[in-house]
N, C-alpha and C. Protein backbone atom coordinates (compact mmCIF):
# COMPACT_ATOMS: atom_id res chain seq x y z
N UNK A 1 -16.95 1.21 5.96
CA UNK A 1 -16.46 0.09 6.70
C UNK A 1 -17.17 0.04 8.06
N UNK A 2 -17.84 -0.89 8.29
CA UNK A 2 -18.61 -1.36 9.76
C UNK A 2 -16.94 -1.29 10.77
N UNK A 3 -17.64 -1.31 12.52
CA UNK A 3 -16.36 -1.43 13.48
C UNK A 3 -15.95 -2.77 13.22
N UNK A 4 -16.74 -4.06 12.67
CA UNK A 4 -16.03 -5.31 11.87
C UNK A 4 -14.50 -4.93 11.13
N UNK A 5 -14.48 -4.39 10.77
CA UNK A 5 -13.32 -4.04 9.82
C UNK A 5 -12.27 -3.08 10.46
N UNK A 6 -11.09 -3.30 10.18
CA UNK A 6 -10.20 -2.45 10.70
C UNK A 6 -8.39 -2.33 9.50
N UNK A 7 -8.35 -1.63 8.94
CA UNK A 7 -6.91 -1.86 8.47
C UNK A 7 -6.08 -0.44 9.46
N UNK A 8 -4.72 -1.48 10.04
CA UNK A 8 -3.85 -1.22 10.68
C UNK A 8 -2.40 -1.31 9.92
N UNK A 9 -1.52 -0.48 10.53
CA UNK A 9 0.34 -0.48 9.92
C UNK A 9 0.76 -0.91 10.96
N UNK A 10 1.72 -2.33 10.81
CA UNK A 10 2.00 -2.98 11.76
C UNK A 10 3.48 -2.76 11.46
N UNK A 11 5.09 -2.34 12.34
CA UNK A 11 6.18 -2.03 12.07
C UNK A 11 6.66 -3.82 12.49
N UNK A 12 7.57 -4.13 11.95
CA UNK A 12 8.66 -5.43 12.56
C UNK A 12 9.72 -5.46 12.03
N UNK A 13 11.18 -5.44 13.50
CA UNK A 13 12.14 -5.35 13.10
C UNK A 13 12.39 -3.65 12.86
N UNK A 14 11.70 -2.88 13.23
CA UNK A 14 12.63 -1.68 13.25
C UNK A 14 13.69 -0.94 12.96
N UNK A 15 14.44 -1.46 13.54
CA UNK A 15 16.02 -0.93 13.21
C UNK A 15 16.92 -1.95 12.68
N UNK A 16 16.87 -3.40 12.44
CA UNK A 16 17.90 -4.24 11.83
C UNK A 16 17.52 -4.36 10.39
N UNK A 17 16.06 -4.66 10.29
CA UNK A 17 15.69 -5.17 8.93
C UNK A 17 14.41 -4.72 8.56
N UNK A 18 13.81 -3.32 8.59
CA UNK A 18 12.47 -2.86 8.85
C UNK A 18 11.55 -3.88 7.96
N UNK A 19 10.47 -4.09 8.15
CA UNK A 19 9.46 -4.97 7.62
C UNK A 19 8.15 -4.30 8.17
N UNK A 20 7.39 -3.39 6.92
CA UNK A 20 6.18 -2.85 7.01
C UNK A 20 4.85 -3.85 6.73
N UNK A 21 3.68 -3.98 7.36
CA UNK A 21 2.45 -4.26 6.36
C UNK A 21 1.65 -3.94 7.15
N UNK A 22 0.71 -3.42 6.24
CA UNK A 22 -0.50 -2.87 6.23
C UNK A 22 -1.45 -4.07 6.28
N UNK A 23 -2.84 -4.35 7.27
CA UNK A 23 -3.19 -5.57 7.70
C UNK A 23 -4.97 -5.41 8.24
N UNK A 24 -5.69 -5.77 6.53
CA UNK A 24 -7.04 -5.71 6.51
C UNK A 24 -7.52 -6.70 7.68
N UNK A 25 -8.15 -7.00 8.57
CA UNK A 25 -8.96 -7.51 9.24
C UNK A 25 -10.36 -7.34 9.31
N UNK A 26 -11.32 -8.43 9.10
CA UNK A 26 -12.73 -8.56 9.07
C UNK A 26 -12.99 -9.52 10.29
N UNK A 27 -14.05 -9.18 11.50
CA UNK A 27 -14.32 -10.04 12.51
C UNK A 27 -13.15 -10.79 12.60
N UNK A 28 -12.01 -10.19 13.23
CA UNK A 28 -10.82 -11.14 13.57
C UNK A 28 -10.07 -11.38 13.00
N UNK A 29 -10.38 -11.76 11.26
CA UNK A 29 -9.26 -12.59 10.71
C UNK A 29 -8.64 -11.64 9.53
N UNK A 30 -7.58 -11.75 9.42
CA UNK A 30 -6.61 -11.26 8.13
C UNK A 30 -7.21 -11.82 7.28
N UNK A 31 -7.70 -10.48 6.39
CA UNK A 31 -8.51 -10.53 5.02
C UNK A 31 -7.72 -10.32 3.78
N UNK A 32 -6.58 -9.12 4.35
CA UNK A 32 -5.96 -8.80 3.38
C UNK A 32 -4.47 -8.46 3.92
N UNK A 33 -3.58 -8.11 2.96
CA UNK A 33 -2.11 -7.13 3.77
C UNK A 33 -1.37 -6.41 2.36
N UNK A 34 -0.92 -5.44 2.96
CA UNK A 34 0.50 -4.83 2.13
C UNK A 34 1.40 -4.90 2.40
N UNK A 35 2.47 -5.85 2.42
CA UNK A 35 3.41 -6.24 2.71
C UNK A 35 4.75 -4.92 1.70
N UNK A 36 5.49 -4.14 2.85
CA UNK A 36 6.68 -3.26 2.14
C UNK A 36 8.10 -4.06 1.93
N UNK A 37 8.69 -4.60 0.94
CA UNK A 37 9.76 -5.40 0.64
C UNK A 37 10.86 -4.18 0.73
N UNK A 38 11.91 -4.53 1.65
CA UNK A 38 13.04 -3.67 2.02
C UNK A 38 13.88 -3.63 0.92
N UNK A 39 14.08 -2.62 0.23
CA UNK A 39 15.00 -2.39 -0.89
C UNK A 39 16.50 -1.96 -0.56
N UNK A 40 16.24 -1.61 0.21
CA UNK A 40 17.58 -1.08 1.06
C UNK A 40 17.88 0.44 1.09
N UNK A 41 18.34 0.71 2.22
CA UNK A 41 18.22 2.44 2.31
C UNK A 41 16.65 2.92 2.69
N UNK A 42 15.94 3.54 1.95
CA UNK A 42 14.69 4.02 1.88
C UNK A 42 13.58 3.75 1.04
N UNK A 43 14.32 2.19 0.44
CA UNK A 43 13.08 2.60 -0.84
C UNK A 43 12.36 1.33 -0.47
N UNK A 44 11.03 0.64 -0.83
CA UNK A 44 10.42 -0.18 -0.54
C UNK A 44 9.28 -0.55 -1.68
N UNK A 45 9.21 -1.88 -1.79
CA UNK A 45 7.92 -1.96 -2.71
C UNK A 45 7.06 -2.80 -2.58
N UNK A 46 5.80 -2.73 -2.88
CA UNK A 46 4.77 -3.17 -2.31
C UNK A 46 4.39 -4.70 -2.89
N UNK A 47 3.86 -5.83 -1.95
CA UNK A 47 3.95 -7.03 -2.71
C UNK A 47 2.01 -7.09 -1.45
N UNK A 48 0.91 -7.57 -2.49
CA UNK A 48 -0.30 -7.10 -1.34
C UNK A 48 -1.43 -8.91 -1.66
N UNK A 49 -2.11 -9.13 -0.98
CA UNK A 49 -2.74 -10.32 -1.18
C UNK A 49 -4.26 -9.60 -0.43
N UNK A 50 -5.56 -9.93 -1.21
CA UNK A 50 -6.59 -9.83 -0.31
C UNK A 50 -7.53 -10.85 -0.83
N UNK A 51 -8.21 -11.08 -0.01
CA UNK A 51 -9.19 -12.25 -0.26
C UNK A 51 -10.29 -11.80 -0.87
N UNK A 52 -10.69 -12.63 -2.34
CA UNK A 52 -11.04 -12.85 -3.42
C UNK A 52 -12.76 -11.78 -3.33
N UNK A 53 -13.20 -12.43 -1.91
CA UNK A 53 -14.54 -11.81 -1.26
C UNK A 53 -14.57 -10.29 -1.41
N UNK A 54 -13.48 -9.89 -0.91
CA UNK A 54 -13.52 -8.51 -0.43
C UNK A 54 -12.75 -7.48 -1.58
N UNK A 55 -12.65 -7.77 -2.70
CA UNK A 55 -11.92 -7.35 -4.13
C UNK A 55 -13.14 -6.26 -4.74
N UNK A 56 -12.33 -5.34 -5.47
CA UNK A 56 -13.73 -4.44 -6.21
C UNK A 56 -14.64 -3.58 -4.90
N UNK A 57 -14.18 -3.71 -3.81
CA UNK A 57 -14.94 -2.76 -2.75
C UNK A 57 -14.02 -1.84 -1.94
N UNK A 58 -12.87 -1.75 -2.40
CA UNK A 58 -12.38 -0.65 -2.02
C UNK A 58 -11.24 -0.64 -0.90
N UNK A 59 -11.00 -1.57 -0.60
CA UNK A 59 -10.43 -2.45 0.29
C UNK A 59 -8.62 -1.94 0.59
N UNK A 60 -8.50 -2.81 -0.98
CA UNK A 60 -7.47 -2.45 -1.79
C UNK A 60 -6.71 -1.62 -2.07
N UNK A 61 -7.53 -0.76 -2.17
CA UNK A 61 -7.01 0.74 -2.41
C UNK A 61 -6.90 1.38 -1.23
N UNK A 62 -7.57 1.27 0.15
CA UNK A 62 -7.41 1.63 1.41
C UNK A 62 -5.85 1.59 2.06
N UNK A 63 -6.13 -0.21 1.77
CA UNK A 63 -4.65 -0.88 2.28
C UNK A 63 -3.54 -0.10 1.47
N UNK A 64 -3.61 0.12 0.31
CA UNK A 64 -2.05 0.96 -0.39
C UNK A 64 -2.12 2.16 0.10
N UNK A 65 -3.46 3.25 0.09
CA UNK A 65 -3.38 4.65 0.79
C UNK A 65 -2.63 4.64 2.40
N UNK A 66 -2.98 3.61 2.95
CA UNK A 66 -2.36 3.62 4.65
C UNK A 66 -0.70 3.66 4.09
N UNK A 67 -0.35 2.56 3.48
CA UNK A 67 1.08 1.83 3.15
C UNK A 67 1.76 3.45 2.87
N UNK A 68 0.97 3.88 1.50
CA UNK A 68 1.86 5.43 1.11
C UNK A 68 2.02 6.32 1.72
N UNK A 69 0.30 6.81 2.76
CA UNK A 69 1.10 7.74 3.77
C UNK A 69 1.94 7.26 4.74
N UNK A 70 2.22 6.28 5.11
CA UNK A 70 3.02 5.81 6.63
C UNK A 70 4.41 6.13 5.52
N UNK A 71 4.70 5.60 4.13
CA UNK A 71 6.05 5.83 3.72
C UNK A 71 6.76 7.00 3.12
N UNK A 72 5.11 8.06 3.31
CA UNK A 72 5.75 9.41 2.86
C UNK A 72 6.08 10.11 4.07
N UNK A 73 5.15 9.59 5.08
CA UNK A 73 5.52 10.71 6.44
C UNK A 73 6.91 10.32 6.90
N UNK A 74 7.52 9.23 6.59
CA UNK A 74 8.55 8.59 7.20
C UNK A 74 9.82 8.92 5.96
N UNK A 75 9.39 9.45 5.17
CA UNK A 75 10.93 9.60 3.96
C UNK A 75 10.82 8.92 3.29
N UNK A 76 10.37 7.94 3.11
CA UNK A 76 10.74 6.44 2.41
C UNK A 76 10.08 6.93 0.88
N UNK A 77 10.87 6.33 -0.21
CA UNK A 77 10.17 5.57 -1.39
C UNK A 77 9.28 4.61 -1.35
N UNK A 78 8.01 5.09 -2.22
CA UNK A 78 7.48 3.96 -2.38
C UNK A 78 7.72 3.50 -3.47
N UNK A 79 7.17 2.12 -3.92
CA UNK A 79 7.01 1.68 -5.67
C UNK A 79 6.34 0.55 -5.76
N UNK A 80 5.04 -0.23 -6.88
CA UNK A 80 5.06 -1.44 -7.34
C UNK A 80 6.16 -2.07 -7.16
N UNK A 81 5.55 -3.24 -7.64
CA UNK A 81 7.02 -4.84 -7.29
C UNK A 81 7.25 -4.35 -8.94
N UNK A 82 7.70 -5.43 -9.63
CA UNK A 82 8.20 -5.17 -11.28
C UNK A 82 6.87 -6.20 -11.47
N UNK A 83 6.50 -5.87 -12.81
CA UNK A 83 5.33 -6.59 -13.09
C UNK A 83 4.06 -6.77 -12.27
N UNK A 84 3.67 -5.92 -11.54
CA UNK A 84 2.08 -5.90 -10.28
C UNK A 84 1.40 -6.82 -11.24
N UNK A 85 0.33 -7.49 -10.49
CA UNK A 85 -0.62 -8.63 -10.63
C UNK A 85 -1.31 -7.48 -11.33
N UNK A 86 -2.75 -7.66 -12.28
CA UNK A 86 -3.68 -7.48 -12.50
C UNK A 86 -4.61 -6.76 -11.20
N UNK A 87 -5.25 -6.93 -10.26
CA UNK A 87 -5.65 -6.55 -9.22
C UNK A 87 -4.82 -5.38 -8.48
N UNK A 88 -3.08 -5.90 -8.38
CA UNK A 88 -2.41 -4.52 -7.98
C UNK A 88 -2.36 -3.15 -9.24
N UNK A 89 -2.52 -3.67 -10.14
CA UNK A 89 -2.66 -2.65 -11.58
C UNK A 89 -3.99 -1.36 -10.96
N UNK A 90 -5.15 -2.37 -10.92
CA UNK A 90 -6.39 -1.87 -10.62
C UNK A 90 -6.43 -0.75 -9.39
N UNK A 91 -5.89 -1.12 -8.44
CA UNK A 91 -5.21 -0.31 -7.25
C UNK A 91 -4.65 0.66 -7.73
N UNK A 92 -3.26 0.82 -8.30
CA UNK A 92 -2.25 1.74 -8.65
C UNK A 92 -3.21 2.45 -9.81
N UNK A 93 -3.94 2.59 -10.66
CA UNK A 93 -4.86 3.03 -11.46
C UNK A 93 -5.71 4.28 -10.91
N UNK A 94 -6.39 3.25 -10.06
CA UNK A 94 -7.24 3.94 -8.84
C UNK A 94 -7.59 5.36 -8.81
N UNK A 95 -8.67 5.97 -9.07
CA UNK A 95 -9.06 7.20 -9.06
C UNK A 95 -8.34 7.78 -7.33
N UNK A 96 -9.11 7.01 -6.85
CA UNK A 96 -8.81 7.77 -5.18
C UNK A 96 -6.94 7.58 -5.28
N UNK A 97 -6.32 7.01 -5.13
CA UNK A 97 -4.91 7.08 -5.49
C UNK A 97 -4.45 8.15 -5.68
N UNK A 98 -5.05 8.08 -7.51
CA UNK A 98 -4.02 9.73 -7.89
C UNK A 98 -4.94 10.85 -7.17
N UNK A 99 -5.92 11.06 -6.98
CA UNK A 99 -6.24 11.79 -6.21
C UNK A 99 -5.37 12.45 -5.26
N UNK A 100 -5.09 11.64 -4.75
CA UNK A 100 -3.74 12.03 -3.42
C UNK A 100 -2.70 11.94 -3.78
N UNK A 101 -2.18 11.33 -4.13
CA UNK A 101 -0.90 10.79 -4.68
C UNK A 101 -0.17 11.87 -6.30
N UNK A 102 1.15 12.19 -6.79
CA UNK A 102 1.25 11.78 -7.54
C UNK A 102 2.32 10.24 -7.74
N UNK A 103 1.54 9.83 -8.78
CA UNK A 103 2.00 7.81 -9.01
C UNK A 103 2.47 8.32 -10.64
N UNK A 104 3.43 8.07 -10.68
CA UNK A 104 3.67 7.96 -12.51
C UNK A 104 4.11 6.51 -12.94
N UNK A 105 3.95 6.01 -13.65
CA UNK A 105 4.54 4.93 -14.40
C UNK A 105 5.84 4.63 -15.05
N UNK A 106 6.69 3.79 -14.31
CA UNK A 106 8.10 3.85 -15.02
C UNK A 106 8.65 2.25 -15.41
N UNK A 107 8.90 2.38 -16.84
CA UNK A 107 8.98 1.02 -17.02
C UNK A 107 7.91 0.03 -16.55
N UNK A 108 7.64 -0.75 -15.79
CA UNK A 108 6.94 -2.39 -15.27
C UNK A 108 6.70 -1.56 -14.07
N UNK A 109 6.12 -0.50 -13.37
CA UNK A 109 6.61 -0.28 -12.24
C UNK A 109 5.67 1.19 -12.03
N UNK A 110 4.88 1.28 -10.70
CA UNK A 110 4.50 2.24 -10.32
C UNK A 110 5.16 3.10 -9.41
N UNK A 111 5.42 4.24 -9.60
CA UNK A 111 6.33 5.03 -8.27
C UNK A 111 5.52 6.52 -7.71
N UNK A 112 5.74 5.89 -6.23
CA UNK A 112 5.10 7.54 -6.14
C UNK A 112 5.85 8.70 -5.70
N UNK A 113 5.38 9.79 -6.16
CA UNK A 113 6.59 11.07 -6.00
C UNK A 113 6.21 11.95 -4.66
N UNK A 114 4.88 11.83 -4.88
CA UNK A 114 4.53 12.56 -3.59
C UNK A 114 3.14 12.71 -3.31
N UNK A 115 2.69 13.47 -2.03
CA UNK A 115 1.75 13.66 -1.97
C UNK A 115 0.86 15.26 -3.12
N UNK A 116 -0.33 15.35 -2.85
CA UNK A 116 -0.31 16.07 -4.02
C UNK A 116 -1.23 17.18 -2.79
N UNK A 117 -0.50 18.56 -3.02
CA UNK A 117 -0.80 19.62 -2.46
C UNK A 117 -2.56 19.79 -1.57
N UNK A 118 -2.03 19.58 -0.37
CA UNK A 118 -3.69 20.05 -0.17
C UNK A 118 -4.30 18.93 0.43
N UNK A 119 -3.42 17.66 0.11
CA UNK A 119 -4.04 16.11 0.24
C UNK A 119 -3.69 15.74 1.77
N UNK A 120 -4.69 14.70 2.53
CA UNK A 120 -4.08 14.27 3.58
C UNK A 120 -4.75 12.86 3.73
């Protein structure tokens, strides 16, 4: 990634109604995001949009690695929405993912359990 590029974890709402996303930027503009949908309590699941340009380069998979560590260092569950798009499939698949991650498959639905020994 050139200094053009930057993905950031942006918090809103904190303490009433937490609202996470993770927020690709290219020269200025929102390229992409991971938006964390409040499940209530601790658990959260990921709903993500990136522009069509920037797909297949790795992007993608950046934006969910930020999303999982910010929700493992913090306690939280992560998970897919029910049914992930095609593109979020490709992500949750993701060599670099399980790499770090373990992600198992449950029902319509990706969940991750943890980080995987050794990983940061």
């Amino acid at each position: 990634m050139t200094p053009k590029h930057s993905i950031r974890m942006h918090v809103y709402n904190r303490n009433t109604n937490p609202r996470f996303c993770v927020l690709f930027r290219e020269k200025g503009y929102q390229r992409g995001c991971v938006n964390l949908r409040h499940l209530g309590g601790l658990k959260f699941e990921t709903h993500s949009n990136l522009d069509p340009v920037f797909r297949g380069r790795g992007y993608g998979v950046r934006m969910y690695e930020r999303a999982i560590l910010y929700c493992l260092a913090h306690g939280m569950q992560i998970r897919s929405s029910t049914n992930p798009s095609t593109y979020a499939q490709r992500v949750w698949n993701s060599k670099r993912l399980h790499s770090k991650f373990h992600i198992v498959r449950r029902n319509c639905r990706f969940v991750v359990l943890g980080l995987k020994s050794g990983k940061n």
